[in-house]
Protein backbone atom coordinates (compact mmCIF):
# COMPACT_ATOMS: atom_id res chain seq x y z
CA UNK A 1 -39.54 34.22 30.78
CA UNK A 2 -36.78 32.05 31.84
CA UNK A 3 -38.96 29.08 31.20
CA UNK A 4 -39.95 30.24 27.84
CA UNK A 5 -36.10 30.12 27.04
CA UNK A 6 -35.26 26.71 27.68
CA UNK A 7 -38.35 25.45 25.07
CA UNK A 8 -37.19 23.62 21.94
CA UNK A 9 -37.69 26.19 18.83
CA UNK A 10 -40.20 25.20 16.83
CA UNK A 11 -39.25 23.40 13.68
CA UNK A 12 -39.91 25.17 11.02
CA UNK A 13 -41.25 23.86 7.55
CA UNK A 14 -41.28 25.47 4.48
CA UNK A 15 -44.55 24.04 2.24
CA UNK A 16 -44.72 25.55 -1.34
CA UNK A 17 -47.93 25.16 -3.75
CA UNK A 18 -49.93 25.92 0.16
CA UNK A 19 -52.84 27.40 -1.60
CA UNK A 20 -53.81 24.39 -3.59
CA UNK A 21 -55.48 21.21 -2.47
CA UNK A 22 -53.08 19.07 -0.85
CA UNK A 23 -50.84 22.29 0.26
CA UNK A 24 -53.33 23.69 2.50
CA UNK A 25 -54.28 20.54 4.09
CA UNK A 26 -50.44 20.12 4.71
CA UNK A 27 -50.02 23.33 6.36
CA UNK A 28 -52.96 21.97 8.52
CA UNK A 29 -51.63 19.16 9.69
CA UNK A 30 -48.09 20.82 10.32
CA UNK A 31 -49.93 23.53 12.57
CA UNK A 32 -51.53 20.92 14.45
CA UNK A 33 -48.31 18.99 14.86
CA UNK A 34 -46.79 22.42 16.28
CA UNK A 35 -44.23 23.47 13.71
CA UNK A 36 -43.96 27.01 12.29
CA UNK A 37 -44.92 26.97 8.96
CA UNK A 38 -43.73 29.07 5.86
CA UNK A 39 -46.59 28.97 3.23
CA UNK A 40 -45.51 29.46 -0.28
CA UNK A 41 -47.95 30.20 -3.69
CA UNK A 42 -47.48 32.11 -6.85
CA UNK A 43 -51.62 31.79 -6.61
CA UNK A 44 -51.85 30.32 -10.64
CA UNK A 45 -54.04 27.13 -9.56
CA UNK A 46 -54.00 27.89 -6.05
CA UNK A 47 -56.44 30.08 -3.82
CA UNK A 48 -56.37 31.68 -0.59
CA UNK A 49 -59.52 30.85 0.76
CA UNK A 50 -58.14 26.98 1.23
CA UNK A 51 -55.90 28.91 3.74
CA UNK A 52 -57.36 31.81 5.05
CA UNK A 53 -58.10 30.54 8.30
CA UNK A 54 -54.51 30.19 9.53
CA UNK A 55 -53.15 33.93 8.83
CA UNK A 56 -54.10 34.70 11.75
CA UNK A 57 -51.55 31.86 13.70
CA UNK A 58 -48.20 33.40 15.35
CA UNK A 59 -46.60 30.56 13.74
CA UNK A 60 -47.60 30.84 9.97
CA UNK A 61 -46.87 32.91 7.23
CA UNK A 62 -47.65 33.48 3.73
CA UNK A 63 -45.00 34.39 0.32
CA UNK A 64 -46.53 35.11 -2.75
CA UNK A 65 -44.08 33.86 -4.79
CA UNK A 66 -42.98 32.26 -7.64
CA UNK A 67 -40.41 29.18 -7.15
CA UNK A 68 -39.17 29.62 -10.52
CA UNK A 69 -37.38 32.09 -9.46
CA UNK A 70 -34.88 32.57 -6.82
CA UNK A 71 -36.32 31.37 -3.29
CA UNK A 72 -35.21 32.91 -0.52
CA UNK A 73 -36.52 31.84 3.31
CA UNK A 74 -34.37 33.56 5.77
CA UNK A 75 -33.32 31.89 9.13
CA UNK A 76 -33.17 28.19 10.09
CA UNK A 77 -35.27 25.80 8.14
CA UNK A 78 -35.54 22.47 8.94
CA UNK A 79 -37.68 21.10 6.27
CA UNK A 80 -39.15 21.74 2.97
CA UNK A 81 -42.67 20.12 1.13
CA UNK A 82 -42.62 20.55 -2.51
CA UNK A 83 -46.20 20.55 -3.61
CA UNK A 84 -45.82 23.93 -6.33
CA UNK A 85 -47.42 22.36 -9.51
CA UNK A 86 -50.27 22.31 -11.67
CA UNK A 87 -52.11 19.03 -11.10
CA UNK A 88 -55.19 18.73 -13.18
CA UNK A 89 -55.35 17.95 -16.76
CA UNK A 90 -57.12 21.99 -17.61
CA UNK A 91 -54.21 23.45 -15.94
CA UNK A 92 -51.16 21.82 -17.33
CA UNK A 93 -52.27 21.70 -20.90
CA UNK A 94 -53.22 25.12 -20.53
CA UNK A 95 -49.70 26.00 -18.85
CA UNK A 96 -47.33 23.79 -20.17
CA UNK A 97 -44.61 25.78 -20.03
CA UNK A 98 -45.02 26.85 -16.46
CA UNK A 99 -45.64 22.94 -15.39
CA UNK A 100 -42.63 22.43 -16.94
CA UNK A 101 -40.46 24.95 -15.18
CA UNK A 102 -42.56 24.72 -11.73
CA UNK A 103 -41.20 20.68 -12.37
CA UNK A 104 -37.43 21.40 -13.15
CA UNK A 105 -36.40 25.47 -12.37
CA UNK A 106 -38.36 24.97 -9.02
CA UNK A 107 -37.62 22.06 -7.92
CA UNK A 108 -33.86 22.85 -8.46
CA UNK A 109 -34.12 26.08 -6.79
CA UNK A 110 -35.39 24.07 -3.06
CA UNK A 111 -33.12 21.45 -3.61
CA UNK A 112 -30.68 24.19 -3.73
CA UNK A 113 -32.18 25.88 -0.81
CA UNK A 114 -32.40 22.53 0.97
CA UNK A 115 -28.47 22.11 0.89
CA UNK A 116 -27.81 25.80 1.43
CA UNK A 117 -29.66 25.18 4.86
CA UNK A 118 -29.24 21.37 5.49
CA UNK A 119 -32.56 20.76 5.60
CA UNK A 120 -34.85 17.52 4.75
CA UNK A 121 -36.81 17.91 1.43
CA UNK A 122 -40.01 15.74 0.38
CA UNK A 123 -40.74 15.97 -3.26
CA UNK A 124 -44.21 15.50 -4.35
CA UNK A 125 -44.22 13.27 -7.29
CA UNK A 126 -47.22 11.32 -8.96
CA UNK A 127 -48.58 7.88 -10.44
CA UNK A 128 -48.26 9.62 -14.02
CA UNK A 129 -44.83 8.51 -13.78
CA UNK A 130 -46.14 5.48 -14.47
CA UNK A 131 -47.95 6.65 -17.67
CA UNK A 132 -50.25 4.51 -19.40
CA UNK A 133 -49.05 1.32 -17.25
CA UNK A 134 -48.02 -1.87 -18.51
CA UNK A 135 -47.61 -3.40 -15.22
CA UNK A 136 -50.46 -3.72 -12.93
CA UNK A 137 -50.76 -3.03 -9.85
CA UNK A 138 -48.11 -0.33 -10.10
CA UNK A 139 -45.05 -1.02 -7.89
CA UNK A 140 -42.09 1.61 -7.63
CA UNK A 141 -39.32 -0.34 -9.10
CA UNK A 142 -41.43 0.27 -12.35
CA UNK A 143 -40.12 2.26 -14.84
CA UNK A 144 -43.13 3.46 -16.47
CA UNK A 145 -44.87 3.73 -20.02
CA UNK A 146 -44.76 7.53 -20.79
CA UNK A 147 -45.45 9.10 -24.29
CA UNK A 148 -42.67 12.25 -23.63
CA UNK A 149 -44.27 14.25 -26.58
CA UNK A 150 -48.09 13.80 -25.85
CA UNK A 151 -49.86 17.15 -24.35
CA UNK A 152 -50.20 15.06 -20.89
CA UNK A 153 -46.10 14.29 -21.12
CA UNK A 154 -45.77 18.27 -19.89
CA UNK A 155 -46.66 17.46 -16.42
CA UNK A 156 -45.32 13.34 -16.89
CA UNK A 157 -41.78 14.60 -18.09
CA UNK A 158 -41.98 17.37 -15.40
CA UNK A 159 -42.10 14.91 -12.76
CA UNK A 160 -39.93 12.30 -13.98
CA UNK A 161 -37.26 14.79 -14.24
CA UNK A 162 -37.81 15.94 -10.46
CA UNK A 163 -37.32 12.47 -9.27
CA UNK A 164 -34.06 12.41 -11.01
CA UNK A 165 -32.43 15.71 -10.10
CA UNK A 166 -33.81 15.04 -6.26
CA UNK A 167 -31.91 11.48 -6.29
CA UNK A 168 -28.89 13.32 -8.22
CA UNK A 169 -28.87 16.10 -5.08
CA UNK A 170 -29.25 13.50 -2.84
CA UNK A 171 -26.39 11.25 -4.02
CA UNK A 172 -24.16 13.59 -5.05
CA UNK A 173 -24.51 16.18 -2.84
CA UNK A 174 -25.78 14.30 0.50
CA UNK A 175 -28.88 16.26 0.44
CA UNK A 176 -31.93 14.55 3.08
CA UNK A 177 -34.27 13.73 0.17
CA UNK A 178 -38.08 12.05 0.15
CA UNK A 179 -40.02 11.01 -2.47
CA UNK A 180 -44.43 11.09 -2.61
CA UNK A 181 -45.49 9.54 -5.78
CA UNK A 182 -48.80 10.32 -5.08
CA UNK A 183 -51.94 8.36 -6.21
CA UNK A 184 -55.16 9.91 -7.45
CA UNK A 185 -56.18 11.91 -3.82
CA UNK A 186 -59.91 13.66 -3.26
CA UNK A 187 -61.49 15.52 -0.82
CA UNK A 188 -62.80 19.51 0.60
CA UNK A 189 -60.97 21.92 -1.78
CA UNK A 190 -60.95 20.55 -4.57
CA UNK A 191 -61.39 23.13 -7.10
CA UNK A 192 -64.70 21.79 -9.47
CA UNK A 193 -64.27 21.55 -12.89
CA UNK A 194 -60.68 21.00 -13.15
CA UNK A 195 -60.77 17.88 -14.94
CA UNK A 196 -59.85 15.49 -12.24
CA UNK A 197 -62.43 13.03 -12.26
CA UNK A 198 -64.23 13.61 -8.45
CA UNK A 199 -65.09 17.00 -8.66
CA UNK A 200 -65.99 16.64 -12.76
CA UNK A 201 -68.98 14.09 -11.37
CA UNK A 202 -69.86 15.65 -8.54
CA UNK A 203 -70.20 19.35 -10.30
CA UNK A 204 -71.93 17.45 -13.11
CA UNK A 205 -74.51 16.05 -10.48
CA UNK A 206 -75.06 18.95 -8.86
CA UNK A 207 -76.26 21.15 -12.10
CA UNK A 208 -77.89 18.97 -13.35
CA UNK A 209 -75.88 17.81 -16.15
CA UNK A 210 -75.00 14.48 -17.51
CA UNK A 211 -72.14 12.98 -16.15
CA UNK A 212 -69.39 12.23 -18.95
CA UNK A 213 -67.27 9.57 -19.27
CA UNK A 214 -64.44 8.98 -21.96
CA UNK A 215 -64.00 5.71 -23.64
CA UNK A 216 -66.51 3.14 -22.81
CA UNK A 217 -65.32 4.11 -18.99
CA UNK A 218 -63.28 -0.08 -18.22
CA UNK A 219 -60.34 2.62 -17.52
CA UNK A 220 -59.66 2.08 -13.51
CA UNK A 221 -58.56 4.72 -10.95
CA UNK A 222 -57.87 3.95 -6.93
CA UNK A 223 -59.41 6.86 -5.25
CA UNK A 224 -57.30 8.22 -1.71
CA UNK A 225 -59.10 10.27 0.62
CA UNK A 226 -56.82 13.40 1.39
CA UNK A 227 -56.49 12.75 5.36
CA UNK A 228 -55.13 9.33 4.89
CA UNK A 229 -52.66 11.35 1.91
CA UNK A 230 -51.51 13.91 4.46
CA UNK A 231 -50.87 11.12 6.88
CA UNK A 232 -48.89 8.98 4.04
CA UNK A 233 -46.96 12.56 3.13
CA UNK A 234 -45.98 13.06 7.61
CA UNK A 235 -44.94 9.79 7.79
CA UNK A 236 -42.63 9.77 5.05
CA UNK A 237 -41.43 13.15 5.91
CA UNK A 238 -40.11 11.81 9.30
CA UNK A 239 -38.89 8.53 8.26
CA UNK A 240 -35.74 7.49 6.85
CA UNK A 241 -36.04 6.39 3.50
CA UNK A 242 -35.01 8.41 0.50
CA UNK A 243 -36.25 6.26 -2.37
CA UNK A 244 -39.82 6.60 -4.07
CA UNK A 245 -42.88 5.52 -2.17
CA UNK A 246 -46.24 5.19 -3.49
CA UNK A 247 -49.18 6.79 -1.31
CA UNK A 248 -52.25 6.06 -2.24
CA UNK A 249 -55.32 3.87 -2.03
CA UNK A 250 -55.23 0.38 -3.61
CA UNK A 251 -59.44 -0.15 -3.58
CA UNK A 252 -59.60 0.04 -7.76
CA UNK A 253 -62.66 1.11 -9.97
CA UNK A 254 -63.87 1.63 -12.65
CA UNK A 255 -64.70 4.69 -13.98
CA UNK A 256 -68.37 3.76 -15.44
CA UNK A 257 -68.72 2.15 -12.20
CA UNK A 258 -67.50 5.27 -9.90
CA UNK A 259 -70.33 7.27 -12.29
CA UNK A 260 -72.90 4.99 -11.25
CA UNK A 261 -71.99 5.35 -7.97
CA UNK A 262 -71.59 9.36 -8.02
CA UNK A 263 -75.55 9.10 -9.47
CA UNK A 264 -76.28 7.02 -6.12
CA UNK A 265 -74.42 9.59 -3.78
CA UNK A 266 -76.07 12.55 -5.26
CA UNK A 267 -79.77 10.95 -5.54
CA UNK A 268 -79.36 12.86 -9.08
CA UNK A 269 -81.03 11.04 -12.20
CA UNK A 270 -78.96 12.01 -14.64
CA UNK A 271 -77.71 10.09 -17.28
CA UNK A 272 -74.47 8.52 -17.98
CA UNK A 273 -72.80 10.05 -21.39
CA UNK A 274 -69.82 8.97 -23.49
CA UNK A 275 -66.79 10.93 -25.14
CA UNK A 276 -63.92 9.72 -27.22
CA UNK A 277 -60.99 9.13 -24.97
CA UNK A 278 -58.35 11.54 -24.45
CA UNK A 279 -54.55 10.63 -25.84
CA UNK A 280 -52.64 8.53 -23.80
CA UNK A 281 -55.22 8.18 -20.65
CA UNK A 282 -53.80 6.00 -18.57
CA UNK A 283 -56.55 2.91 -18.67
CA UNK A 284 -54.92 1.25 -15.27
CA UNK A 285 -54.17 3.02 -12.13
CA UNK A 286 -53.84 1.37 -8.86
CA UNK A 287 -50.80 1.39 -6.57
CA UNK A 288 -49.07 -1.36 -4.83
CA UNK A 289 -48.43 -0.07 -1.42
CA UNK A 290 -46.45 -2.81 0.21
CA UNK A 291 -43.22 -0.39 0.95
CA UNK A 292 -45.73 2.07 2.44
CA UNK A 293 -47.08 -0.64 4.94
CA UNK A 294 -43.47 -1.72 5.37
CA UNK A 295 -41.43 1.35 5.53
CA UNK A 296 -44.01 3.77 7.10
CA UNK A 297 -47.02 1.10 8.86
CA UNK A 298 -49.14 3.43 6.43
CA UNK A 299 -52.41 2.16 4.78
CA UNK A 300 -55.29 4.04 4.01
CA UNK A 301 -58.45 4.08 6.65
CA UNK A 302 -60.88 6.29 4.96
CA UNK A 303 -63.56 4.31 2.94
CA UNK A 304 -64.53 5.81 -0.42
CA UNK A 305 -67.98 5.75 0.64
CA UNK A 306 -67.07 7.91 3.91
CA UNK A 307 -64.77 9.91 2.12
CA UNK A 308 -66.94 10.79 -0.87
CA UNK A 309 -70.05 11.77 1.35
CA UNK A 310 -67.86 14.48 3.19
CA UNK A 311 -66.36 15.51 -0.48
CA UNK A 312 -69.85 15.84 -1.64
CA UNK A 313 -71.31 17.72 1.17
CA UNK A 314 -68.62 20.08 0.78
CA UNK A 315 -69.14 20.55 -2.71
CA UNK A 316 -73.30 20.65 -2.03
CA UNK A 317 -72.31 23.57 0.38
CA UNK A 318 -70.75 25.77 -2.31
CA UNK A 319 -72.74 28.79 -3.01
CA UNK A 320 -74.91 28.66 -6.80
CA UNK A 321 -72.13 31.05 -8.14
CA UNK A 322 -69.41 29.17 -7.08
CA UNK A 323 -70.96 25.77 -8.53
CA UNK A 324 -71.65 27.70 -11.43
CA UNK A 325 -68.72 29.49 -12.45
CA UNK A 326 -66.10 28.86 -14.34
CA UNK A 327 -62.60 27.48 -13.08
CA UNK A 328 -60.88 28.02 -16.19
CA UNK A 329 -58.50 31.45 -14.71
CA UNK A 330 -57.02 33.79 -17.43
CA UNK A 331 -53.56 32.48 -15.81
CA UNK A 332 -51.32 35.24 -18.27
CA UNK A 333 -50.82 37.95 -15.69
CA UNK A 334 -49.07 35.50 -13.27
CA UNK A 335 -46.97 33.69 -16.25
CA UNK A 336 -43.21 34.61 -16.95
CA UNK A 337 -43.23 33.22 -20.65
């Protein structure tokens, strides 16, 4: 027992949004790394099969709980992953209010929590700061090219704001801030159907359905596989550098050309089907990552071909009921209008 004593506590990491894609695969990678991990969900997008698997762990726990609301985490805390928010076009124009409040209620309530316990915050923001980009590739010292009334500028404003009030707490108030403005990311548990592009195709493919794409499909996206994400996120997480850093994979496509290539993976013959584009869809996305490779020595190392054959396997692995179901949630019993 005496040895037991003289061990370093574990640090202890509070991760909110854990159910969801990148959340679970964050409280992964923090378990394996050895820190004792506070999950936090209100469950709206996320699901608790992505982290089922660790309740049993002495050194995790789950809150079902809504960071809109006061957040509480008792005890030391030595840092804190902001991941709570809808991410996917079906959920934030179906809960704009919430994606709102998730992006400027919660993320003043963990800053607050963050200074109330001195601990080091990483915010996850997102390329949509960038809107509809006039600059290509996308650096962080630009400003962006956001419509704020559009449907999409619900989730754009949302994060835009929680850059600002996480470099006001970090100026003002000397709070250990990071900031993830994270690139489009894929990979296992992914929800289908949510609009995000990957798992659109890929459930498409798999039912047997066309595969649509909006606008004559010359809009671009740079896909990141989720383990080369979650080592972007660490790394910045332990660093020292407080100002925005892109994370994400610089390998651009288009999206006709990411169809064709979906039809390839999937040995599928479907056809290839067009739809007026949606408002203000960004037509360029692909991030400069030069401060990642300087700051962090980060760069991605997952091909999209190796990536999207795990992604698809995954997906192929679903059960018929799953593939067929619908991922549109009656979200009203969880929402405080």
């Amino acid at each position: 027992m005496q040895q037991e004593s003289n061990l370093e506590p574990r640090k202890k990491i509070l991760v909110t949004g854990a159910a969801g894609f990148l959340g679970s695969h964050l409280c992964d990678r923090f378990i394996k790394e050895g820190f004792y991990v506070i999950a936090m969900d209100n469950l709206i997008t996320g699901d608790l099969k992505n982290i089922e698997h660790l309740f049993k762990l002495s050194n995790f726990e789950f809150h079902h709980h809504d960071i809109t609301t006061f957040v509480h985490v008792p005890g030391k805390l030595d840092y804190i992953l902001h991941f709570a928010s809808p991410a996917s076009p079906i959920d934030y124009l179906k809960i704009p209010i919430q994606t709102l409040k998730v992006g400027s209620l919660g993320t003043h309530n963990l800053l607050g929590l963050a200074k109330e316990k001195n601990a080091r915050i990483l915010i996850a923001s997102t390329s949509e700061v960038y809107g509809d980009p006039l600059v290509h590739p996308q650096t962080e010292d630009y400003y962006g090219n956001v419509n704020t009334i559009s449907q999409r500028g619900v989730y754009d404003e949302a994060k835009r704001f929680q850059e600002s009030i996480t470099m006001a707490y970090h100026r003002f108030h000397g709070v250990e801030t990071r900031i993830a403005r994270i690139f489009n990311t894929y990979g296992p548990r992914m929800r289908l159907n949510d609009g995000r592009v990957i798992p659109a195709f890929i459930g498409q493919a798999l039912r047997g359905e066309d595969l649509t794409v909006f606008g004559i499909g010359n809009q671009t996206r740079s896909f990141c596989y989720v383990e080369d994400q979650v080592e972007g996120i660490y790394r910045l997480l332990l660093s020292d550098y407080s100002e925005p850093v892109n994370i994400g994979n610089p390998n651009e496509i288009t999206i006709l050309e990411f169809a064709e290539e979906i039809i390839k993976l999937t040995g599928t013959k479907q056809k290839i089907v067009f739809k007026p584009l949606p408002q203000d869809d960004p037509m360029q996305r692909q991030p400069d990552i030069s401060r990642a490779k300087k700051i962090l020595g980060w760069e991605p190392k997952v091909s999209r071909q190796e990536g999207m054959k795990i992604t698809y396997d995954y997906f192929k692995a679903l059960s018929t009921e799953e593939l067929w179901k619908s991922e549109h949630k009656d979200f009203s019993k969880h929402i405080r209008k």
